[in-house]
C-alpha atoms as a PDB file:
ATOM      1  CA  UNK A   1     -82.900 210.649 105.149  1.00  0.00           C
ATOM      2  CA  UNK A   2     -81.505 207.330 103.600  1.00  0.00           C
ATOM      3  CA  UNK A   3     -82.499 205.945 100.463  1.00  0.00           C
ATOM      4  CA  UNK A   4     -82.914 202.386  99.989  1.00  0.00           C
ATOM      5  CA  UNK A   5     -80.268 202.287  97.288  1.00  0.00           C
ATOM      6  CA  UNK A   6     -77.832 204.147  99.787  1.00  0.00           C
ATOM      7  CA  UNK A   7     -79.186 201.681 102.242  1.00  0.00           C
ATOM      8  CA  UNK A   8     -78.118 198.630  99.973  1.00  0.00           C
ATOM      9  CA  UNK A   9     -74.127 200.235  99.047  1.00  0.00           C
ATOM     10  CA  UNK A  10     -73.353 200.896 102.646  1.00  0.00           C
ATOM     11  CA  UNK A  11     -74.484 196.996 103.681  1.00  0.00           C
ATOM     12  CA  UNK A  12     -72.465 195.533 100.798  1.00  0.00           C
ATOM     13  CA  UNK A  13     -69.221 197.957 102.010  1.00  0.00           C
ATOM     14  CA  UNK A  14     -69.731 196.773 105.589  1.00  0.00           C
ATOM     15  CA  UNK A  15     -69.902 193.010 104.419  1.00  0.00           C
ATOM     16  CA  UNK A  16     -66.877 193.045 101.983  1.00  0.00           C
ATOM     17  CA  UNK A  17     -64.674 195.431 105.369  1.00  0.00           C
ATOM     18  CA  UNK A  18     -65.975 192.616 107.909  1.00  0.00           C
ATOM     19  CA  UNK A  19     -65.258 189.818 105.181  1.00  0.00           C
ATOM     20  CA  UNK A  20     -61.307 191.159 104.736  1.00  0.00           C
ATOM     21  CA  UNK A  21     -61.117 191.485 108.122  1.00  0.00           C
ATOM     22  CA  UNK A  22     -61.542 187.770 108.388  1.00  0.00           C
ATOM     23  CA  UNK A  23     -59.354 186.991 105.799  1.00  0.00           C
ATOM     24  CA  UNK A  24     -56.426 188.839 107.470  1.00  0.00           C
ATOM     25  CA  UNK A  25     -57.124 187.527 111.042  1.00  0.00           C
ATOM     26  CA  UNK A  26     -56.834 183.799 109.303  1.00  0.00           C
ATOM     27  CA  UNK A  27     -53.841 184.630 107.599  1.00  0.00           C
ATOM     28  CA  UNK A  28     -52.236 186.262 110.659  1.00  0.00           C
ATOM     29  CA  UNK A  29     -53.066 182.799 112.606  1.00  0.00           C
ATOM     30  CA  UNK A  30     -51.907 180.439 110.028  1.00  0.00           C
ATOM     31  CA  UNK A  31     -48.262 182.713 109.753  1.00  0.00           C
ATOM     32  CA  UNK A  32     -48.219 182.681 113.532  1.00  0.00           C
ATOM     33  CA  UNK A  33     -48.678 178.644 114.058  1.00  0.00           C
ATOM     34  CA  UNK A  34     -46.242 178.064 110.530  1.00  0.00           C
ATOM     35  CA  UNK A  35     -43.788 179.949 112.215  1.00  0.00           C
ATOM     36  CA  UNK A  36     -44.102 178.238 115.728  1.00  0.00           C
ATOM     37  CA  UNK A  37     -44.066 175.169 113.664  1.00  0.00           C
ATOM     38  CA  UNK A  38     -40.628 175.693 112.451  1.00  0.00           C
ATOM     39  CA  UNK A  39     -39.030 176.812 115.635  1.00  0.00           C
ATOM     40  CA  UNK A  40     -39.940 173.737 117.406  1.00  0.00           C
ATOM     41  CA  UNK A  41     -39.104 171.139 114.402  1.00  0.00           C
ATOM     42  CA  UNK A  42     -35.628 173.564 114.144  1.00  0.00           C
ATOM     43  CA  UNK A  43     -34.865 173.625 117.964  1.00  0.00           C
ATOM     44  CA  UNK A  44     -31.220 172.831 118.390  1.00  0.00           C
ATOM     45  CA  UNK A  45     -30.286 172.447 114.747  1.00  0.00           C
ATOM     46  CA  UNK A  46     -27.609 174.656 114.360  1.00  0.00           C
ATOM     47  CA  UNK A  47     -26.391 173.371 110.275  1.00  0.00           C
ATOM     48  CA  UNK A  48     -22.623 173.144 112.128  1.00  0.00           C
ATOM     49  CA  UNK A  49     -22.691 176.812 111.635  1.00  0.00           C
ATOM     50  CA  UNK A  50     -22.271 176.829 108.391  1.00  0.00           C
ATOM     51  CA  UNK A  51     -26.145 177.389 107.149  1.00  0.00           C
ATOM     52  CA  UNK A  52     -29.718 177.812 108.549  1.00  0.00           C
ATOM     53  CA  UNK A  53     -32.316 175.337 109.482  1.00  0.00           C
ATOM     54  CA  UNK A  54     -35.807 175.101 107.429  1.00  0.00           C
ATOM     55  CA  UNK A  55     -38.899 172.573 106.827  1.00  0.00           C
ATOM     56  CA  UNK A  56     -39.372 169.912 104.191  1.00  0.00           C
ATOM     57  CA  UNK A  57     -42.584 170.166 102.501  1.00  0.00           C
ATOM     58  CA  UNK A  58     -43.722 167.310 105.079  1.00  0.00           C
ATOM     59  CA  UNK A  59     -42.870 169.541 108.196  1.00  0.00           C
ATOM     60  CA  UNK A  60     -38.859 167.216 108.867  1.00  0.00           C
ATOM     61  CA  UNK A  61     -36.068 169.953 109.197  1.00  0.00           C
ATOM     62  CA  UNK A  62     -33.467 170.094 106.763  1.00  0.00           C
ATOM     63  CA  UNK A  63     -30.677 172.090 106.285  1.00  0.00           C
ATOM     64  CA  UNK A  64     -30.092 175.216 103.523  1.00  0.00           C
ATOM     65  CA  UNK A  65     -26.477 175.343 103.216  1.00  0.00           C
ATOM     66  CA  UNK A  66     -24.035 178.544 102.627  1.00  0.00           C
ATOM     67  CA  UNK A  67     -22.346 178.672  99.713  1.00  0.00           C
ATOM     68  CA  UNK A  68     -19.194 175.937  99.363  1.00  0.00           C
ATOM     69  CA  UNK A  69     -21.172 173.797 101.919  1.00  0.00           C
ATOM     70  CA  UNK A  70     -23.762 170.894 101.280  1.00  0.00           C
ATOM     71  CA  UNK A  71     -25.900 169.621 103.534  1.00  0.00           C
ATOM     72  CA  UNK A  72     -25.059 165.828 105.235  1.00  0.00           C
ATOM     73  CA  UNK A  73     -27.751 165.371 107.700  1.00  0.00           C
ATOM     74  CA  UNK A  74     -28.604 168.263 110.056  1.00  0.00           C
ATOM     75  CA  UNK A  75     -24.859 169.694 109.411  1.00  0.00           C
ATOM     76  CA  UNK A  76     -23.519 171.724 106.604  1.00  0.00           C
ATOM     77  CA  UNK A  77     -20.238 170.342 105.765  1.00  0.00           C
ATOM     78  CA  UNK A  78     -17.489 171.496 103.683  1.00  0.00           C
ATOM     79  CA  UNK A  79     -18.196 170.583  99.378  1.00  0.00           C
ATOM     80  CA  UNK A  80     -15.003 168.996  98.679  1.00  0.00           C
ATOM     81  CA  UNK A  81     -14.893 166.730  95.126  1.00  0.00           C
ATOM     82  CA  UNK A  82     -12.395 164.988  93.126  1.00  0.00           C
ATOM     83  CA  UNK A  83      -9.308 163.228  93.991  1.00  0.00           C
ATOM     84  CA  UNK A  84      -7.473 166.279  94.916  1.00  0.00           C
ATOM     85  CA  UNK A  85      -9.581 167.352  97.818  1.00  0.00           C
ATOM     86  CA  UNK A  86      -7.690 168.605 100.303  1.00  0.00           C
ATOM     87  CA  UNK A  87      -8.384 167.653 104.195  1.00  0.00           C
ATOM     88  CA  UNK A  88     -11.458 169.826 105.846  1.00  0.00           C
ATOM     89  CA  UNK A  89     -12.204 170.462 109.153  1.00  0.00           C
ATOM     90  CA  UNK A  90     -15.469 169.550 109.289  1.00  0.00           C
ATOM     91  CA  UNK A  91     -17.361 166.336 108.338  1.00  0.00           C
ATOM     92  CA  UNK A  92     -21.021 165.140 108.595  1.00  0.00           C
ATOM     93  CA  UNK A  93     -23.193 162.132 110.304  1.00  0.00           C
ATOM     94  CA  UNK A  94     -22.558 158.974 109.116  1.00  0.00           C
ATOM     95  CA  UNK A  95     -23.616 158.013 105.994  1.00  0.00           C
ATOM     96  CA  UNK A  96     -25.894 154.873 103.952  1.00  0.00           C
ATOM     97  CA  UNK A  97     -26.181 156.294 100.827  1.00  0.00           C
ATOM     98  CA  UNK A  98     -24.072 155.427  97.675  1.00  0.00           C
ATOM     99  CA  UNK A  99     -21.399 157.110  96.041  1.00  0.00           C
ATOM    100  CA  UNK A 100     -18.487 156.124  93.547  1.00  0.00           C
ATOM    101  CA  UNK A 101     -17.985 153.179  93.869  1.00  0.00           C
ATOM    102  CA  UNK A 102     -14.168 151.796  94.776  1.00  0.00           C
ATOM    103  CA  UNK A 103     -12.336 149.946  92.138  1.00  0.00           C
ATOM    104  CA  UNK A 104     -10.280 146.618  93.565  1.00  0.00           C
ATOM    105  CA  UNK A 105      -7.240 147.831  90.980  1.00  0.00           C
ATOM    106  CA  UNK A 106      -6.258 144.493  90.802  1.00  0.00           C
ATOM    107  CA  UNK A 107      -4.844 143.810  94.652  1.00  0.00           C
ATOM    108  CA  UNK A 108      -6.084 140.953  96.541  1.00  0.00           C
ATOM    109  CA  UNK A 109      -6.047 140.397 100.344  1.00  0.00           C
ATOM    110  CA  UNK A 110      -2.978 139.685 102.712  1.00  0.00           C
ATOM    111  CA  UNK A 111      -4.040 135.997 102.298  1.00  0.00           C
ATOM    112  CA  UNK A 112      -4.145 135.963  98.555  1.00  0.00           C
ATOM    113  CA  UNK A 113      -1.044 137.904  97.047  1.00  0.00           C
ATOM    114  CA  UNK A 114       1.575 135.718  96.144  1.00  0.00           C
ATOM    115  CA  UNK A 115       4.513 138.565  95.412  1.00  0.00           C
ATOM    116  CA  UNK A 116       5.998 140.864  97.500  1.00  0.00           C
ATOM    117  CA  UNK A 117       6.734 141.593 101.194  1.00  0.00           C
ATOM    118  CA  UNK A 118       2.909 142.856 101.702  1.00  0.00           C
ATOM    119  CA  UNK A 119       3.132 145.230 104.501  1.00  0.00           C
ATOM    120  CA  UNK A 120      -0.510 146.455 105.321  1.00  0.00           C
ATOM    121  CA  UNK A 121      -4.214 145.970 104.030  1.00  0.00           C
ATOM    122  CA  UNK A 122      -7.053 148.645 103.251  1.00  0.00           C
ATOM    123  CA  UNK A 123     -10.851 147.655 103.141  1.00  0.00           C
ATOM    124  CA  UNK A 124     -13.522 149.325 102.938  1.00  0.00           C
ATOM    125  CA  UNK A 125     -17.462 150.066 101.154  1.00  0.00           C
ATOM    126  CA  UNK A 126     -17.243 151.377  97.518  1.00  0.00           C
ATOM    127  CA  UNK A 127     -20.433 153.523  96.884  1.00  0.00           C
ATOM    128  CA  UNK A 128     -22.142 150.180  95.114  1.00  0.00           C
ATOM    129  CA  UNK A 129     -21.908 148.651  98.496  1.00  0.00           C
ATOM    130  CA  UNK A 130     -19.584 146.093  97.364  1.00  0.00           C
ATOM    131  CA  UNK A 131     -16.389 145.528  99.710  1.00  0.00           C
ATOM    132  CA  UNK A 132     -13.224 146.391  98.709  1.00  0.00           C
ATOM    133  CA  UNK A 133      -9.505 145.839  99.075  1.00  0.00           C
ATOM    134  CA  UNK A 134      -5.920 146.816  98.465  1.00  0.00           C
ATOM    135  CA  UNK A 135      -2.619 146.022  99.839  1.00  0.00           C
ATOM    136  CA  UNK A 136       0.581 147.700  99.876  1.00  0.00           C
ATOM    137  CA  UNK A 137       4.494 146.781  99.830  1.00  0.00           C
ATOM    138  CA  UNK A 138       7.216 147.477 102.342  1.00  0.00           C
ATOM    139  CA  UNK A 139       6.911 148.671 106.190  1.00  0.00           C
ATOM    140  CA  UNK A 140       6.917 152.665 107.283  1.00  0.00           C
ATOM    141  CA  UNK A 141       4.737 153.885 104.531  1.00  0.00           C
ATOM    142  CA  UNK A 142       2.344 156.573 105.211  1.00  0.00           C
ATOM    143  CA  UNK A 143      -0.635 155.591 104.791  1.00  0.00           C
ATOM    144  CA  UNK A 144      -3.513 158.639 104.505  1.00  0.00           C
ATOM    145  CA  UNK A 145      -6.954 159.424 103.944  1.00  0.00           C
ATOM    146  CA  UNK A 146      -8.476 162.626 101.491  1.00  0.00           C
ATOM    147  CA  UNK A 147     -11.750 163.641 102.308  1.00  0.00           C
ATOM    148  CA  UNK A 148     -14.599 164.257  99.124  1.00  0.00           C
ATOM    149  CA  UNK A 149     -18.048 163.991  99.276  1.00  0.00           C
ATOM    150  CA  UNK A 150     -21.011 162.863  96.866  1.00  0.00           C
ATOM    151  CA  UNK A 151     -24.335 164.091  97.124  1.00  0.00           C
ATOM    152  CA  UNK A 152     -23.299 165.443 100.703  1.00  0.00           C
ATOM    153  CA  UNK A 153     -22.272 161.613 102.356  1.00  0.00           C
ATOM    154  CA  UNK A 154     -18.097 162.030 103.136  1.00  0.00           C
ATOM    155  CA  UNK A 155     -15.636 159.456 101.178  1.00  0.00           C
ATOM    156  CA  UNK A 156     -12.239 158.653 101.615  1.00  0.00           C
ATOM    157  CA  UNK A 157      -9.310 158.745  98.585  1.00  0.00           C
ATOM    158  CA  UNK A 158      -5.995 157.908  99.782  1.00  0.00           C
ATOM    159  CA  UNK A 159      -2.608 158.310  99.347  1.00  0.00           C
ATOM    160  CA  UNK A 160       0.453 156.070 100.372  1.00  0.00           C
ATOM    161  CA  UNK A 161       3.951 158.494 101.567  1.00  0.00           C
ATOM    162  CA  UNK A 162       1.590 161.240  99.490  1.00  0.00           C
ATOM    163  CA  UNK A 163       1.126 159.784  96.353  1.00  0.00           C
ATOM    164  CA  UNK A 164      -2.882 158.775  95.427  1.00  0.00           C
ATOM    165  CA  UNK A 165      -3.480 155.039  96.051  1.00  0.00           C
ATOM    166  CA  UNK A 166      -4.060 152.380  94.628  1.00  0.00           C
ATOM    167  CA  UNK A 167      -5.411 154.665  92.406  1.00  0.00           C
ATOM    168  CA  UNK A 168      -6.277 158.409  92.259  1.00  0.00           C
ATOM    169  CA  UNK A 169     -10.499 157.618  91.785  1.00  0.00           C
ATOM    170  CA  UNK A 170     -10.317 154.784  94.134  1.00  0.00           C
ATOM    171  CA  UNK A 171     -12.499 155.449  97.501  1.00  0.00           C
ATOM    172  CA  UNK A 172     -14.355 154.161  99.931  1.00  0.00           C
ATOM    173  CA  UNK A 173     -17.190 155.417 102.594  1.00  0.00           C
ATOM    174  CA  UNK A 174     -15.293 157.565 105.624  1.00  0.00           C
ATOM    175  CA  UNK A 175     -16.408 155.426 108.174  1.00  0.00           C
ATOM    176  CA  UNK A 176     -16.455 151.917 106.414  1.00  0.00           C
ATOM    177  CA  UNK A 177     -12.510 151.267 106.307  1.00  0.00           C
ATOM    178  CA  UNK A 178     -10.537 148.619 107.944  1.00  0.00           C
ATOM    179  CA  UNK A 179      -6.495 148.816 108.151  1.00  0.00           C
ATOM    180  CA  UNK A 180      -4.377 145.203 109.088  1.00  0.00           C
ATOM    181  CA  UNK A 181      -0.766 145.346 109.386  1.00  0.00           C
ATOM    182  CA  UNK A 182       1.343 142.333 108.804  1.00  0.00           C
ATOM    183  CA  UNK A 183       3.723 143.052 111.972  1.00  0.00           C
ATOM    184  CA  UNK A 184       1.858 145.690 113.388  1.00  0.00           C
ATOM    185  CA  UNK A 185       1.828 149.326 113.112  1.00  0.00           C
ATOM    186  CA  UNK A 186       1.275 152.818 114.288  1.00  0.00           C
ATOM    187  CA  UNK A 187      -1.558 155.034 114.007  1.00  0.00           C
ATOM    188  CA  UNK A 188      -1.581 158.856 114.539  1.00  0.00           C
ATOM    189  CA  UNK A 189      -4.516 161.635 114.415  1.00  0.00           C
ATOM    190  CA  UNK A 190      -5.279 165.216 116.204  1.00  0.00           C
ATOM    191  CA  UNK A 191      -7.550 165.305 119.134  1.00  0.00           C
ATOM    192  CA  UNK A 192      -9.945 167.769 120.758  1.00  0.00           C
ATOM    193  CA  UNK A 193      -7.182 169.721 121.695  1.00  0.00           C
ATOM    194  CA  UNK A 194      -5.536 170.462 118.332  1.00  0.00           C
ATOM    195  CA  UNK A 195      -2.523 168.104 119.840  1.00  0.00           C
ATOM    196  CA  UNK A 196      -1.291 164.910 117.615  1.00  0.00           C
ATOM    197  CA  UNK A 197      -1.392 161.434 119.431  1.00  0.00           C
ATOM    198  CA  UNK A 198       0.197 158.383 118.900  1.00  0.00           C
ATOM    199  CA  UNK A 199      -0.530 154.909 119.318  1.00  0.00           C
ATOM    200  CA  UNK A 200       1.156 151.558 118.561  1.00  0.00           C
ATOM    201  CA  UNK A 201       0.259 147.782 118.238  1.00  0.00           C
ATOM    202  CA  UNK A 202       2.507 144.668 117.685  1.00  0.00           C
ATOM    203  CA  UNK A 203       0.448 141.687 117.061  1.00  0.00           C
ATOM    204  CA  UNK A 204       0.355 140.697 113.377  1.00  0.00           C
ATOM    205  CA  UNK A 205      -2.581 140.375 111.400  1.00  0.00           C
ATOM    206  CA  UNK A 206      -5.256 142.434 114.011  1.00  0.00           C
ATOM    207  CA  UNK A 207      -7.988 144.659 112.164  1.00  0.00           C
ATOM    208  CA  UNK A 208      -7.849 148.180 112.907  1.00  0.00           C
ATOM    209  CA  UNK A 209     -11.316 150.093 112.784  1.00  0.00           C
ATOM    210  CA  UNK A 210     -12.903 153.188 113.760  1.00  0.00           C
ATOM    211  CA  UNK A 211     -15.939 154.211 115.146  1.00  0.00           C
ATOM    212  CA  UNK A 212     -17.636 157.741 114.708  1.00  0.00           C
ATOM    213  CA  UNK A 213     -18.350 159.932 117.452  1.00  0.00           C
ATOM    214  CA  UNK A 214     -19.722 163.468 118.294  1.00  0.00           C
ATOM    215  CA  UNK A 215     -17.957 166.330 120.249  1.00  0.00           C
ATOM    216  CA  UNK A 216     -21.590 167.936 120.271  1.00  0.00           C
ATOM    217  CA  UNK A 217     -24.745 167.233 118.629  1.00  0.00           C
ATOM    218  CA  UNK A 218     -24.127 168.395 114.688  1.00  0.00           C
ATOM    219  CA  UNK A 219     -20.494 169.077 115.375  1.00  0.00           C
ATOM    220  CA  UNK A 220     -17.368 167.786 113.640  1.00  0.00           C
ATOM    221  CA  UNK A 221     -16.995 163.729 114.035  1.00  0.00           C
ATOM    222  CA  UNK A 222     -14.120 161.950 115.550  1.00  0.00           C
ATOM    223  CA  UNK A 223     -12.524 158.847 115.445  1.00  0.00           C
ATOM    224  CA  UNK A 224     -12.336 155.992 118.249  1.00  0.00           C
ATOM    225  CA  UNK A 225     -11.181 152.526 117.003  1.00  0.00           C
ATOM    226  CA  UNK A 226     -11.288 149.259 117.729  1.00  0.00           C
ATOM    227  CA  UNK A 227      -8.311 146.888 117.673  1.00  0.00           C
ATOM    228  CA  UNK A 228     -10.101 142.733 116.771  1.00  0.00           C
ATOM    229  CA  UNK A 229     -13.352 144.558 117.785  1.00  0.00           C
ATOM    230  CA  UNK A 230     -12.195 145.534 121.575  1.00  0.00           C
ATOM    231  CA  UNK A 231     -11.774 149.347 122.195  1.00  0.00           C
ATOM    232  CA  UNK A 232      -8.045 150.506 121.685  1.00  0.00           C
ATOM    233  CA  UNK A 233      -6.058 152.187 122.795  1.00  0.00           C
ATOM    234  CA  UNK A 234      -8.295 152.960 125.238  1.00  0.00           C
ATOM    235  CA  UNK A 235     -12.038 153.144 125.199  1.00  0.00           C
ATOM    236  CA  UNK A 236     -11.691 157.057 125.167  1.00  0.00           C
ATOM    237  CA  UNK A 237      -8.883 157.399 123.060  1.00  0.00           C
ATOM    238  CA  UNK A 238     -10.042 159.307 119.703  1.00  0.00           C
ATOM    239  CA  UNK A 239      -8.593 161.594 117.006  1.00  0.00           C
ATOM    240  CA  UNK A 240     -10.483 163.678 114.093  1.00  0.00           C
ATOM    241  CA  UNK A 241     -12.094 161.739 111.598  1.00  0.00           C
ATOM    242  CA  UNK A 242      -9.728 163.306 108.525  1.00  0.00           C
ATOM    243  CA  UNK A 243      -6.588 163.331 111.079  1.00  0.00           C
ATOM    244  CA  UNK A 244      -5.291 159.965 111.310  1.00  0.00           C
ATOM    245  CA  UNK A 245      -2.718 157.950 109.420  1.00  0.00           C
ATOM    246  CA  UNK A 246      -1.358 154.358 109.702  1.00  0.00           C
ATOM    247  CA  UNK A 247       1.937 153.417 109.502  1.00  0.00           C
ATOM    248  CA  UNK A 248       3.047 149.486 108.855  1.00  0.00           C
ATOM    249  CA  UNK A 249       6.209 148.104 110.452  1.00  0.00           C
END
């Protein structure tokens, strides 16, 4: 026979079993709709391989990078700093933010130098957003670019037959730079296939420029280029965006 007080503990149990019950059910749902959340937002981001996809606090995908990689875009890229970076294989989408900012070193443009036998012309975006410029001396120099990165956008140092130039903290954004040659020049890079190409221009004075491009989506960026803004040497001619060089006659 049941008492009422026996009555009372055995409703109170059967509440506080039914009420967990619905707390787990909830929490079950709300896992199973987070995690469907993230697969779709994630869907195709693959981090270049190099680190795994997860969700900003408003629900955007970012990337969480591997160690010795940061995150530029939706690709993990290798964390190269300093002047003495060495060339990577990998790079990331193009970038707006800021960096270090480029310093002019005291070199004007091919119109405004009034000593020397100037040879070839460098511009480009300092990380202040101010353009910059520098010119060099004497044809069949090597002109080359060194990869770094701030806050995870790539930069370009350079170096003139290997020696930093103008200056070993001057650099500009990867994909912002401009090369003129006085009498013409070569440029040279690696393509898709691992093999180096070559191409050459005579006309004095034309602006050489590049413009990114994707393999695949969140892969390594290449180089095609422009020639006095028309596609050159050919509209599907391109080379690995920490490849090329220029050479000035």
């Amino acid at each position: 026979m049941r008492t009422q007080s026996s009555f009372r503990v055995e409703s109170f149990v059967s509440l506080g079993l039914a009420a967990v019950a619905t707390f787990l059910v909830g929490c079950s749902s709300s896992s199973s709709t987070g995690a469907a959340d993230a697969g779709t937002a994630c869907s195709g981001v693959t981090c270049g391989g190099n680190g795994q996809c997860v969700l900003e606090s408003d629900g955007t995908p970012a990337c969480l990078c591997n160690s010795g990689f940061a995150a530029s875009g939706l690709a993990c890229v290798a964390a190269v700093t300093g002047s003495g970076g060495t060339s990577v294989g990998q790079g990331g989408q193009t970038g707006s933010q800021g960096g270090q900012s480029g310093s002019p070193g005291g070199v004007t443009g091919l119109g405004g130098n009034t000593g020397g036998n100037i040879s070839g012309e460098l511009s480009g975006l300092g990380g202040d957003g101010t353009r910059y410029n520098a010119t060099w001396e004497g044809g069949n120099r090597l002109l080359s670019p060194v990869p770094y990165y701030i806050g995870g956008i790539p930069y370009f140092h350079f170096t003139l037959d290997s020696q930093p130039w103008p200056s070993a903290d001057w650099g500009i954004r990867w994909d912002s730079w401009s090369a003129t040659c006085t009498n013409g020049g070569q440029l040279v890079g690696i393509g898709g296939d691992g093999n180096s190409y070559s191409a050459q221009w005579n006309t004095a004075g034309q602006i050489l420029q590049p413009s990114p491009y994707y393999l695949e989506l969140g892969g390594t960026p290449y180089f095609h280029f422009t020639l006095d803004s028309q596609p050159w040497p050919s509209a599907d001619w391109g080379v690995l965006w920490d490849s090329w060089t220029v050479t000035c006659n």
